[in-house]
PDB file of N, CA and C in Angstrom:
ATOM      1  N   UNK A   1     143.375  71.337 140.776  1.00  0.00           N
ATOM      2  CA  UNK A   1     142.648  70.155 141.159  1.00  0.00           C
ATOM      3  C   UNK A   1     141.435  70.524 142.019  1.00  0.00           C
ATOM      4  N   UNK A   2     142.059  71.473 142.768  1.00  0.00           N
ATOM      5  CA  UNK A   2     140.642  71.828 143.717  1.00  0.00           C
ATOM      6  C   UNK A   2     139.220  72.561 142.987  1.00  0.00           C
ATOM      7  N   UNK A   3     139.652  73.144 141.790  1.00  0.00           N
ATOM      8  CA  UNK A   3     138.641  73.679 140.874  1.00  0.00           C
ATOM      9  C   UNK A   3     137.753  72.376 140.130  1.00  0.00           C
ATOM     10  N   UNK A   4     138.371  71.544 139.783  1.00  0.00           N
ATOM     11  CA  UNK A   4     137.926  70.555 139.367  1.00  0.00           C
ATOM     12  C   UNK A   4     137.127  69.265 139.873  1.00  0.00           C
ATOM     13  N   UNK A   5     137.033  69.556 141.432  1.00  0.00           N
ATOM     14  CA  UNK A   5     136.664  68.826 142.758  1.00  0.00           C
ATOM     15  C   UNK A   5     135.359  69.752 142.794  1.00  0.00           C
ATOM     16  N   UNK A   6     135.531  71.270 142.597  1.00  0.00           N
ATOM     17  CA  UNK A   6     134.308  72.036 142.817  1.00  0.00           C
ATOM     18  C   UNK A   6     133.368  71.798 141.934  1.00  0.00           C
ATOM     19  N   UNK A   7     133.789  71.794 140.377  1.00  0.00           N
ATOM     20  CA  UNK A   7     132.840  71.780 139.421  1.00  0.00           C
ATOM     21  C   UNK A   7     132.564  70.376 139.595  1.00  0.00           C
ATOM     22  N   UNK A   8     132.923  69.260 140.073  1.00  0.00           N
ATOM     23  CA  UNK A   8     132.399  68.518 139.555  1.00  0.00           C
ATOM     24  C   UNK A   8     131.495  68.310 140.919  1.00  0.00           C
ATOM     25  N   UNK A   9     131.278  68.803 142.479  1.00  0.00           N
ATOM     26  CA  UNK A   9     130.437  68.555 143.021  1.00  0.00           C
ATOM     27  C   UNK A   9     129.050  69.399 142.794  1.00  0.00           C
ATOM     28  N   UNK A  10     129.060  70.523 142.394  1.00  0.00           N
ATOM     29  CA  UNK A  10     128.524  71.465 141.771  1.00  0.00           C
ATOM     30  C   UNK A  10     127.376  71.070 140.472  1.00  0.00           C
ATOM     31  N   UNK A  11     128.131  70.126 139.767  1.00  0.00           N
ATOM     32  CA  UNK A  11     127.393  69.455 138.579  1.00  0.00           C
ATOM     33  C   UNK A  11     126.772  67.857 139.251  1.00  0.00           C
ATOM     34  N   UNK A  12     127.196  67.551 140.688  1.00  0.00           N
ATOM     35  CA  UNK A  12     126.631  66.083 140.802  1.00  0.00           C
ATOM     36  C   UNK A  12     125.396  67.050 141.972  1.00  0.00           C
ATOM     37  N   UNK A  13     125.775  68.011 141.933  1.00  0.00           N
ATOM     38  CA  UNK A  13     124.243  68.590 143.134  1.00  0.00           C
ATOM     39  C   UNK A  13     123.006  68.926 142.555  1.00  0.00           C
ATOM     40  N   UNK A  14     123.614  69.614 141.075  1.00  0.00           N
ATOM     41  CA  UNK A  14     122.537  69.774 140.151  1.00  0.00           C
ATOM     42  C   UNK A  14     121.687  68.683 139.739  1.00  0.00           C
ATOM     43  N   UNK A  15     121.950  67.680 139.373  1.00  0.00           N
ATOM     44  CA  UNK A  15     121.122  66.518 139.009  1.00  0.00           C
ATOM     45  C   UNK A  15     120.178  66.320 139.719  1.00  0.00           C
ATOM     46  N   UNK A  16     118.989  66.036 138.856  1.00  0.00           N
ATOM     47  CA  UNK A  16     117.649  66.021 139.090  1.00  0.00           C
ATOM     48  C   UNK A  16     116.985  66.914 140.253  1.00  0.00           C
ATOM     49  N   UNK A  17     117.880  68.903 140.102  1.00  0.00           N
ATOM     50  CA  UNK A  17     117.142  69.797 141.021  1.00  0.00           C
ATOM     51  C   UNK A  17     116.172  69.889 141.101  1.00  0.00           C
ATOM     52  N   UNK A  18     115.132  69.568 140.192  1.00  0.00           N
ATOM     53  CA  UNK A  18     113.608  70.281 139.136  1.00  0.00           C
ATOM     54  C   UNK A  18     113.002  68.847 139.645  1.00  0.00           C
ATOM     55  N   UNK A  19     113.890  67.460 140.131  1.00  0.00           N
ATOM     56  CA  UNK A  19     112.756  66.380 140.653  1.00  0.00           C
ATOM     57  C   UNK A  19     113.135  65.409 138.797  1.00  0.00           C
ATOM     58  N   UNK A  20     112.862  64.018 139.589  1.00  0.00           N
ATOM     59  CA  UNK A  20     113.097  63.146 138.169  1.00  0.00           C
ATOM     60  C   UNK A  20     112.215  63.502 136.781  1.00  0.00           C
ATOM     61  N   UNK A  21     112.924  63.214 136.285  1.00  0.00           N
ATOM     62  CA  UNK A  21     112.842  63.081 134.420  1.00  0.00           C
ATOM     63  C   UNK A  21     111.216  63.082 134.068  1.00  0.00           C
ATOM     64  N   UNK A  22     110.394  63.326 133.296  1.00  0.00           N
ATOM     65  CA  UNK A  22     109.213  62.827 133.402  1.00  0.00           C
ATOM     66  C   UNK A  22     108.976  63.044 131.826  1.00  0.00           C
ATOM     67  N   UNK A  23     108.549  61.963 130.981  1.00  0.00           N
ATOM     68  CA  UNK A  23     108.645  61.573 129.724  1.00  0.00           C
ATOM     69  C   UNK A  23     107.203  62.873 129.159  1.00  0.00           C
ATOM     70  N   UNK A  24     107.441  63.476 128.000  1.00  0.00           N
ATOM     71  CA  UNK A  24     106.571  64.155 127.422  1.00  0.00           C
ATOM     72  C   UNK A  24     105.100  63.331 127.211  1.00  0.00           C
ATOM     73  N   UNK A  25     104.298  63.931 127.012  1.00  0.00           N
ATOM     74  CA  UNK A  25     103.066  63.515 126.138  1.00  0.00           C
ATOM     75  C   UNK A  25     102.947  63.571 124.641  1.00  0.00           C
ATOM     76  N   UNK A  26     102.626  62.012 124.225  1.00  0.00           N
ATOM     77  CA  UNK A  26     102.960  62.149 122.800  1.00  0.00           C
ATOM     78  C   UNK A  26     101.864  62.100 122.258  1.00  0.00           C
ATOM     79  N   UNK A  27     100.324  62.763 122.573  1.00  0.00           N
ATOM     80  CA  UNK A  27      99.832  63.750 121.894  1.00  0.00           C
ATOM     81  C   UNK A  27     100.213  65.358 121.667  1.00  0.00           C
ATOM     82  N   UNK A  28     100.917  65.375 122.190  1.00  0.00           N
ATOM     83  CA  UNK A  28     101.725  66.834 121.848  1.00  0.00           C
ATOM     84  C   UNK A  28     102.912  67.029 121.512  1.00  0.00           C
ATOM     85  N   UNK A  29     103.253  65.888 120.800  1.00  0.00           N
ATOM     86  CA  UNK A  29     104.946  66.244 120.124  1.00  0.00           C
ATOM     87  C   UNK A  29     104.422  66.114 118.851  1.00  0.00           C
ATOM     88  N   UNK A  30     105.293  67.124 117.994  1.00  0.00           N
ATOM     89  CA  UNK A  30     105.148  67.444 116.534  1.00  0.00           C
ATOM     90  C   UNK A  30     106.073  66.397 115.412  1.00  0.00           C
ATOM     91  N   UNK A  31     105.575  66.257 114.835  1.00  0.00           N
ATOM     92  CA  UNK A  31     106.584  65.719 113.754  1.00  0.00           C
ATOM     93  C   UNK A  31     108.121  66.103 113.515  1.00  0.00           C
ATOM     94  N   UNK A  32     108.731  65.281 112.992  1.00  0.00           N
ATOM     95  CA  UNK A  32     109.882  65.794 112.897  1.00  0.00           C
ATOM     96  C   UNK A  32     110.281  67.183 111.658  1.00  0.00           C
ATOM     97  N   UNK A  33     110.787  67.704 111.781  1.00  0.00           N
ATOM     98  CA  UNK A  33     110.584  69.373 110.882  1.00  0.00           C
ATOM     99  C   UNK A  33     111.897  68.910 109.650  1.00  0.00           C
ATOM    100  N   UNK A  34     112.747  67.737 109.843  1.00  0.00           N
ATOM    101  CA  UNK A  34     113.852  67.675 108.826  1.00  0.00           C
ATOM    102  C   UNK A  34     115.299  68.860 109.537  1.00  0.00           C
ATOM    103  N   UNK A  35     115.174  68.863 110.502  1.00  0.00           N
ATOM    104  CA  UNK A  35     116.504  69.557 111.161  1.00  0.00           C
ATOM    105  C   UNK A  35     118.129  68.769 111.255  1.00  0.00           C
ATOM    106  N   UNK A  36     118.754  69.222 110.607  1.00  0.00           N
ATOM    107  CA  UNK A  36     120.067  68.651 110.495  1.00  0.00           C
ATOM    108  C   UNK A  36     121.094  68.986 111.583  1.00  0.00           C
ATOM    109  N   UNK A  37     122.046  68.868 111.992  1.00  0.00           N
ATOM    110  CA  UNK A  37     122.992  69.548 112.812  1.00  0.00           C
ATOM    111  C   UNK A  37     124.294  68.718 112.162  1.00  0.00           C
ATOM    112  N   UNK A  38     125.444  69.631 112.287  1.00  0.00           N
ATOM    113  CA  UNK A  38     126.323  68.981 111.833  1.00  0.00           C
ATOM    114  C   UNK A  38     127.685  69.964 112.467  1.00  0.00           C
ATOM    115  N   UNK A  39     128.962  69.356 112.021  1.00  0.00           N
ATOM    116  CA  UNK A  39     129.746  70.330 112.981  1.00  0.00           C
ATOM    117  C   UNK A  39     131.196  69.421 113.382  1.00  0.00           C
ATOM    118  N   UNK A  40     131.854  69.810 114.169  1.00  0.00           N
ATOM    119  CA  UNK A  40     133.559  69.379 114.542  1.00  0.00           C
ATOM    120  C   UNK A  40     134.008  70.364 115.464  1.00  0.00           C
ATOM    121  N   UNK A  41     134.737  69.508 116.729  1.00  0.00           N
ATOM    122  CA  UNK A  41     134.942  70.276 117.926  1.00  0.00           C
ATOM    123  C   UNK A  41     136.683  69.570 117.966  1.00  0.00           C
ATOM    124  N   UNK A  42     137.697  70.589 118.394  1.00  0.00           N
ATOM    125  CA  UNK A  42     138.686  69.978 119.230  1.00  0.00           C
ATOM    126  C   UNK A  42     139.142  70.058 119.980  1.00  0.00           C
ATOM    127  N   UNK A  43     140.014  70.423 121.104  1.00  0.00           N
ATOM    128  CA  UNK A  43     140.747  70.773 121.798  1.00  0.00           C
ATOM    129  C   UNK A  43     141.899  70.272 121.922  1.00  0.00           C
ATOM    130  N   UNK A  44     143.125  71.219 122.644  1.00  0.00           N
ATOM    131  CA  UNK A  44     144.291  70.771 122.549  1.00  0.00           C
ATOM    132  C   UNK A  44     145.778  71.575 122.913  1.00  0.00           C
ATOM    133  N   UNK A  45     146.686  72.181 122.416  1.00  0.00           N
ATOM    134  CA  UNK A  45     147.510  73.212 122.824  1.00  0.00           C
ATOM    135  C   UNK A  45     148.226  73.066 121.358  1.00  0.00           C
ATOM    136  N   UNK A  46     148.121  74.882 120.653  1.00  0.00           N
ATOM    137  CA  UNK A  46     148.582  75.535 119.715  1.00  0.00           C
ATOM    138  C   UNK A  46     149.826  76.005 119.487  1.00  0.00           C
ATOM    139  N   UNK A  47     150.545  76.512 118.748  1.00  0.00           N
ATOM    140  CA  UNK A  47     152.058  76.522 119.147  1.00  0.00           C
ATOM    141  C   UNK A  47     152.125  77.721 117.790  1.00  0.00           C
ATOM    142  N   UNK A  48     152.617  78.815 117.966  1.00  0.00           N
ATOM    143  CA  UNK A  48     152.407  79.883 116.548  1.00  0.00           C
ATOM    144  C   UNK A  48     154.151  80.074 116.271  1.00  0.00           C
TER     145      UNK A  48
END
Protein backbone atom coordinates (compact mmCIF):
# COMPACT_ATOMS: atom_id res chain seq x y z
CA UNK A 1 0.00 0.00 0.00
CA UNK A 2 2.73 2.28 0.86
CA UNK A 3 4.22 1.77 -2.75
CA UNK A 4 1.10 2.68 -4.16
CA UNK A 5 0.68 5.99 -1.94
CA UNK A 6 4.29 6.75 -3.46
CA UNK A 7 3.54 6.29 -7.06
CA UNK A 8 0.65 7.85 -6.94
CA UNK A 9 2.07 11.13 -5.19
CA UNK A 10 4.94 10.98 -7.52
CA UNK A 11 2.53 10.98 -10.63
CA UNK A 12 0.15 13.89 -8.96
CA UNK A 13 3.70 16.06 -8.57
CA UNK A 14 4.46 15.49 -12.08
CA UNK A 15 1.49 17.18 -13.56
CA UNK A 16 1.92 20.13 -15.40
CA UNK A 17 6.07 20.17 -14.39
CA UNK A 18 6.92 21.84 -17.96
CA UNK A 19 3.89 24.65 -16.89
CA UNK A 20 0.15 24.27 -18.50
CA UNK A 21 -0.82 22.61 -21.72
CA UNK A 22 -0.40 25.05 -24.58
CA UNK A 23 -2.38 24.09 -27.83
CA UNK A 24 -0.05 23.66 -31.09
CA UNK A 25 -0.09 26.00 -34.07
CA UNK A 26 -2.20 24.89 -36.77
CA UNK A 27 -0.15 26.33 -39.40
CA UNK A 28 2.23 23.73 -38.61
CA UNK A 29 0.42 20.53 -38.18
CA UNK A 30 0.56 18.14 -41.12
CA UNK A 31 -2.13 16.21 -42.47
CA UNK A 32 -3.11 13.15 -41.34
CA UNK A 33 -0.48 10.32 -42.88
CA UNK A 34 -3.42 7.31 -42.61
CA UNK A 35 -1.73 5.73 -39.34
CA UNK A 36 -3.64 2.90 -37.82
CA UNK A 37 -2.94 1.45 -34.34
CA UNK A 38 -4.57 -1.47 -33.24
CA UNK A 39 -3.88 -4.07 -30.48
CA UNK A 40 -5.32 -5.96 -26.98
CA UNK A 41 -3.96 -5.66 -23.48
CA UNK A 42 -4.84 -7.85 -20.29
CA UNK A 43 -3.96 -8.46 -17.07
CA UNK A 44 -4.66 -10.88 -14.47
CA UNK A 45 -3.12 -14.14 -12.62
CA UNK A 46 -2.03 -17.37 -14.77
CA UNK A 47 -2.14 -20.75 -13.36
CA UNK A 48 0.23 -23.52 -15.57
Amino acid sequence: MRRLALLACLALAACGADGPPERPDPAQEEPPIGLSVSGSASIGVASR
